[in-house]
Protein backbone atom coordinates (compact mmCIF):
# COMPACT_ATOMS: atom_id res chain seq x y z
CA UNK A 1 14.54 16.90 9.05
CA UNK A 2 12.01 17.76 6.69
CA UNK A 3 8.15 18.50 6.76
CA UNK A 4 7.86 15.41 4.86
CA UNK A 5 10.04 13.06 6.74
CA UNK A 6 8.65 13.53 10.05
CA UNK A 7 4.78 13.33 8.62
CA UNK A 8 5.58 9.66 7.04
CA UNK A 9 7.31 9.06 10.40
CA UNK A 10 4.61 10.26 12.78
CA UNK A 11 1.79 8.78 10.46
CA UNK A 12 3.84 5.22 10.16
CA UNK A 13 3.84 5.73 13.97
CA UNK A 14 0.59 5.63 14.14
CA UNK A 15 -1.01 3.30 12.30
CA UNK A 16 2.00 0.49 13.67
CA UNK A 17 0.19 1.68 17.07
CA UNK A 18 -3.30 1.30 15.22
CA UNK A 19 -2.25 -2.02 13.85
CA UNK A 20 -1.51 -3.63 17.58
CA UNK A 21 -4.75 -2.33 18.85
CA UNK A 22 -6.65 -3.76 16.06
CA UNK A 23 -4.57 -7.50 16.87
CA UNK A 24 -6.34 -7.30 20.50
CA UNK A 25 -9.42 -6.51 18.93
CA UNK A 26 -9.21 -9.72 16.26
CA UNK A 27 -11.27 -11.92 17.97
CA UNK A 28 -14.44 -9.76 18.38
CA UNK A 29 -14.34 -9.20 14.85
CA UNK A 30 -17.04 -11.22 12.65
CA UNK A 31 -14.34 -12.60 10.26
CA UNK A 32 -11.53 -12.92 12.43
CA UNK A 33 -8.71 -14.02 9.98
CA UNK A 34 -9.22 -10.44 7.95
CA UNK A 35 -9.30 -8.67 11.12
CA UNK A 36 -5.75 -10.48 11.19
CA UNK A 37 -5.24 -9.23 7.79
CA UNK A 38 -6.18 -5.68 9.07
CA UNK A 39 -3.72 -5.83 12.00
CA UNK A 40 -0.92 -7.07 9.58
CA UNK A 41 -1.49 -4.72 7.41
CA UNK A 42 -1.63 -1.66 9.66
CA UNK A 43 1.75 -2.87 11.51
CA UNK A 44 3.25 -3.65 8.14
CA UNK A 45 2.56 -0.66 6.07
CA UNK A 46 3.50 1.24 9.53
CA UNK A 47 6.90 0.02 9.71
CA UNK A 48 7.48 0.81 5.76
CA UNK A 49 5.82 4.38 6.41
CA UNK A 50 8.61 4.79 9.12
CA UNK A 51 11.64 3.24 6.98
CA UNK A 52 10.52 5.97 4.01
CA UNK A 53 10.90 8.56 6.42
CA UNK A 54 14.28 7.33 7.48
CA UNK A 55 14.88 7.22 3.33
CA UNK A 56 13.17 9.63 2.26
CA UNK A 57 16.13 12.87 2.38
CA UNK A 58 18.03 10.27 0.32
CA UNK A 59 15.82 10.31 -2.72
CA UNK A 60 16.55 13.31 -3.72
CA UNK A 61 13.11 14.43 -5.37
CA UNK A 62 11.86 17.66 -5.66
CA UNK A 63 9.77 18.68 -3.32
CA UNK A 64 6.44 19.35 -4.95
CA UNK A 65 6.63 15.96 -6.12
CA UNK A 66 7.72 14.69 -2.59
CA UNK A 67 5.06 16.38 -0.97
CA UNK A 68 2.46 14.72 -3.45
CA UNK A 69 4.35 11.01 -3.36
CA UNK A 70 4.16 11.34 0.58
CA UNK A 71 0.94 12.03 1.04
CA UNK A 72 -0.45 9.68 -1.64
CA UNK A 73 1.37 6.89 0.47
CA UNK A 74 0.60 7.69 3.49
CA UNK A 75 -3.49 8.17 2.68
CA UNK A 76 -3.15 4.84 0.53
CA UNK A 77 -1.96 2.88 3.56
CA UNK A 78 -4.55 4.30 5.86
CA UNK A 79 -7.37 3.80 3.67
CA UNK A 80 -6.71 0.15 3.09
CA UNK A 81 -6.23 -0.91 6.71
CA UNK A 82 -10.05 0.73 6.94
CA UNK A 83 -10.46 -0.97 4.12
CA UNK A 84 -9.76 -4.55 5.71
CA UNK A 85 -11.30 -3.52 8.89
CA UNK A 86 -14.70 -2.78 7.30
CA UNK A 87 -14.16 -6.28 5.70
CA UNK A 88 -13.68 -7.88 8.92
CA UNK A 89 -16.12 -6.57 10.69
CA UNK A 90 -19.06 -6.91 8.14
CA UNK A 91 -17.47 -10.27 6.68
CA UNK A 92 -16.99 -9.03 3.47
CA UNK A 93 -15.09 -11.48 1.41
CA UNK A 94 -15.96 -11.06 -2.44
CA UNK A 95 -12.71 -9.57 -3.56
CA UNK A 96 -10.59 -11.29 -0.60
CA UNK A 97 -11.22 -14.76 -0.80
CA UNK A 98 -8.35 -15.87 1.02
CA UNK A 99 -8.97 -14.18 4.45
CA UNK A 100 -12.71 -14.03 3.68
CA UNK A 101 -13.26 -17.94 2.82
CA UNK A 102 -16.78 -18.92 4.37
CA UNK A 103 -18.20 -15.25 4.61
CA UNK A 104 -20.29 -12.76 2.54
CA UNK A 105 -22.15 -9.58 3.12
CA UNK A 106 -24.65 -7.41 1.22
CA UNK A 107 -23.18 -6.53 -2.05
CA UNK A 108 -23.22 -2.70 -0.70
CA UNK A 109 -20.71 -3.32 1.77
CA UNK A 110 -18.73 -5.79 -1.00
CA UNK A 111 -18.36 -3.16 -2.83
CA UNK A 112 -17.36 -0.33 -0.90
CA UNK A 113 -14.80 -2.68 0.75
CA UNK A 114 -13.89 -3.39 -3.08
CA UNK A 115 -13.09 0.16 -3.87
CA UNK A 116 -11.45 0.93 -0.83
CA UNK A 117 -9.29 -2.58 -0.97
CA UNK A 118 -8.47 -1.52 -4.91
CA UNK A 119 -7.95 1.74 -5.01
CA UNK A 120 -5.53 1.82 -2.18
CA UNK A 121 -3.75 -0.92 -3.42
CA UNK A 122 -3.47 0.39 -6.84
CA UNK A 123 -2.39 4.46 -5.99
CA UNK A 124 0.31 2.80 -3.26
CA UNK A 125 1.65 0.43 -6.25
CA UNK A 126 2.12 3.51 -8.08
CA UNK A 127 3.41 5.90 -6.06
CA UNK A 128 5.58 3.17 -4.59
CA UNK A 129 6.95 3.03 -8.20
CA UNK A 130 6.74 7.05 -8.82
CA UNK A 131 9.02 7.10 -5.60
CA UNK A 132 11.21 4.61 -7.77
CA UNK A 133 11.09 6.13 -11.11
CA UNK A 134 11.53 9.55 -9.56
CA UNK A 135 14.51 9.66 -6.92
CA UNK A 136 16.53 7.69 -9.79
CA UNK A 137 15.70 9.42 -13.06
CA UNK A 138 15.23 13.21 -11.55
């Protein structure tokens, strides 16, 4: 197995474990339904983490390019379960209206929720298709 492999393993590991600790922990957050959102996440993207391990020898992409793709995923996934945490426990809810219906917080912590919330979301859409584009077209 390579360096890579067992990294998105180990780290998808992880956060699935992170993920169930932060479901016992939902009620004591101040918006409850995004620290739901947080533990979803975390056992969600945790799961995928390990199942692109499992994958990952089969994409067949150079490994500069792996190493980058693998680590921009698996920092992408961590920072927006913090992301969602911090949301849940200061009841942000500007840019997550869904989960966040009936809170608010000072636009400080809106916005670094924001950037954390976008930015993750963003650099895993695109390495998620980088990891598409690559393993087919190299």
């Amino acid at each position: 197995m390579s360096d890579v492999t067992i990294i998105l393993g180990k780290g998808g590991l992880l956060l699935f474990t992170a993920g169930l600790l932060i479901g016992a922990a939902i009620p004591r957050f101040v918006n409850p339904r995004m620290g739901l959102s947080a533990h979803l996440t975390a056992v969600q993207t945790g799961t995928a983490l390990i199942a692109f391990g499992l994958f990952w020898p089969y994409f067949e992409i150079t490994q500069t390019l792996s190493t980058i793709l693998a680590y921009s995923l698996l920092s992408s996934s961590y920072v927006l379960v913090v992301g969602l945490i911090i949301a849940a426990i200061f009841g942000a809810s500007a840019n997550l209206p869904i989960a966040g219906k009936g809170f608010q917080s000072s636009p400080a912590k809106e916005l670094i929720v924001s950037i954390l919330v976008f930015s993750s979301s963003g650099l895993m859409a695109i390495t998620c298709v980088g990891i598409c584009l690559f393993s087919v077209v190299l």
